[in-house]
Protein backbone atom coordinates (compact mmCIF):
# COMPACT_ATOMS: atom_id res chain seq x y z
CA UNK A 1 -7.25 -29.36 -85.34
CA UNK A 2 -4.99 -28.94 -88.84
CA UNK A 3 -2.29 -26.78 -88.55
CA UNK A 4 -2.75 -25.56 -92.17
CA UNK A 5 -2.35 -21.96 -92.96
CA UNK A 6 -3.45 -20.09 -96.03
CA UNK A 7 -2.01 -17.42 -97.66
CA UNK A 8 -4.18 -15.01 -99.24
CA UNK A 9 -4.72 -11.77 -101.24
CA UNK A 10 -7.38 -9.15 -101.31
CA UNK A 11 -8.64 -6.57 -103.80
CA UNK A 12 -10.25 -4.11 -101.89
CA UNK A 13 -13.12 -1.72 -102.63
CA UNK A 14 -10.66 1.12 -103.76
CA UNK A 15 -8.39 -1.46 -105.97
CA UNK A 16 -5.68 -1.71 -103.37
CA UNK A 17 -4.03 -5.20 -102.58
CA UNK A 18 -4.22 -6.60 -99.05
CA UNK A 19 -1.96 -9.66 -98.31
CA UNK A 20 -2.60 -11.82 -95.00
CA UNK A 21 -2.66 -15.31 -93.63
CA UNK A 22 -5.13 -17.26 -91.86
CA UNK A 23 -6.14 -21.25 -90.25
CA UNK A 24 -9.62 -20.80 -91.30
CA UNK A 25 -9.97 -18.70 -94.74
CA UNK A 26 -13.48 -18.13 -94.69
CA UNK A 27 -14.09 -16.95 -91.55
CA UNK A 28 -11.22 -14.50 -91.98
CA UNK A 29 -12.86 -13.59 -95.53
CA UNK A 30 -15.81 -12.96 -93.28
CA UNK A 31 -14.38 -10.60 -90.93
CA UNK A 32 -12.60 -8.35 -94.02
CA UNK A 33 -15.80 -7.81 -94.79
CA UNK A 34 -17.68 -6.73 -91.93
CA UNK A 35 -19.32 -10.08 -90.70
CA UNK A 36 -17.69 -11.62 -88.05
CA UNK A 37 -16.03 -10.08 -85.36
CA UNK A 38 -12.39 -8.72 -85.85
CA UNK A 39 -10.60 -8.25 -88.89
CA UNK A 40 -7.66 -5.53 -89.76
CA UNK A 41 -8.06 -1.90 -89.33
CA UNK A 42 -6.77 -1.96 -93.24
CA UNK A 43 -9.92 -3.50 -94.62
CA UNK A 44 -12.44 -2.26 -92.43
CA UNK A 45 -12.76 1.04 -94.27
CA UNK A 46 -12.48 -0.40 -97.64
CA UNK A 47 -15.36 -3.15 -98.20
CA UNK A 48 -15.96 -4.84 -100.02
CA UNK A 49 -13.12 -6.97 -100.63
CA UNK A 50 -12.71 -10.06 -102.59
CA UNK A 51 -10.39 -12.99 -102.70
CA UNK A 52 -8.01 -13.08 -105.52
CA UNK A 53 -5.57 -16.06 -104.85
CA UNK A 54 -4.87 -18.29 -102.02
CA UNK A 55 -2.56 -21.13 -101.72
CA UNK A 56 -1.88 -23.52 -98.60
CA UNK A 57 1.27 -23.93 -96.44
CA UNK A 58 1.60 -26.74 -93.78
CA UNK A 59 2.24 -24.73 -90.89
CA UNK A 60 2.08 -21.02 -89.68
CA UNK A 61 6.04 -20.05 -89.94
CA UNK A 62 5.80 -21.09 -93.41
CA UNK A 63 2.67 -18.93 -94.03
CA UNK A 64 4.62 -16.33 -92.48
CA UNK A 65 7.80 -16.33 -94.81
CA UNK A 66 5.37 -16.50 -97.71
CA UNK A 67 3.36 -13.61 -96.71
CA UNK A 68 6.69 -11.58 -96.20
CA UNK A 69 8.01 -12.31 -99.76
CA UNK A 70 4.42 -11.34 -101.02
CA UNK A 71 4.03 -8.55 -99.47
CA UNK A 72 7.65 -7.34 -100.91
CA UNK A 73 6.42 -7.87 -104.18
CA UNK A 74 4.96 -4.50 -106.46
CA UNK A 75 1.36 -4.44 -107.25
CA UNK A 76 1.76 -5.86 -111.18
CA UNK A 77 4.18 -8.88 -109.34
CA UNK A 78 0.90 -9.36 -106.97
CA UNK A 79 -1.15 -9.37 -109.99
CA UNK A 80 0.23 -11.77 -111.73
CA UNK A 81 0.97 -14.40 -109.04
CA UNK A 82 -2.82 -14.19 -108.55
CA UNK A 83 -3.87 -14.67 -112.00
CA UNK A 84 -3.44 -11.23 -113.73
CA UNK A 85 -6.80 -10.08 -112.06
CA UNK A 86 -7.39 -6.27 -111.50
């Protein structure tokens, strides 16, 4: 099995930004939004939600870091890293 991790932000239903990580991106996409088992607490009362960048790392302690510094950043900074959606 690959050990490679993705990164990922949401926009939820109510606008807000949701940053995670996860070894298989569609199936976690599929439990944000109600179907698959599991998912965050966060997300579960705000569906749908929708991808709005992604981008790989090679292992999960990288994913990690990069999720940290992500989620450190202010909405506009999260906006623009993912392509100035909104």
């Amino acid at each position: 099995m690959s050990d490679i991790w993705s990164v990922y932000i949401l926009q939820c239903a109510d606008s807000t930004l949701y940053t995670g990580i996860a070894r298989d991106l569609q199936r976690r996409l599929k439990q944000h939004n109600g179907e698959a088992a599991g998912g965050p607490r966060y997300t579960s009362g705000r569906r749908p939600v929708r991808l709005l960048w992604s981008d790989l790392a090679p292992d999960r302690g990288t994913a990690l870091r990069r999720e940290a510094v992500i989620k450190k950043l202010s909405r506009d900074e999260k906006l623009r890293l993912a392509g100035g959606h909104d």
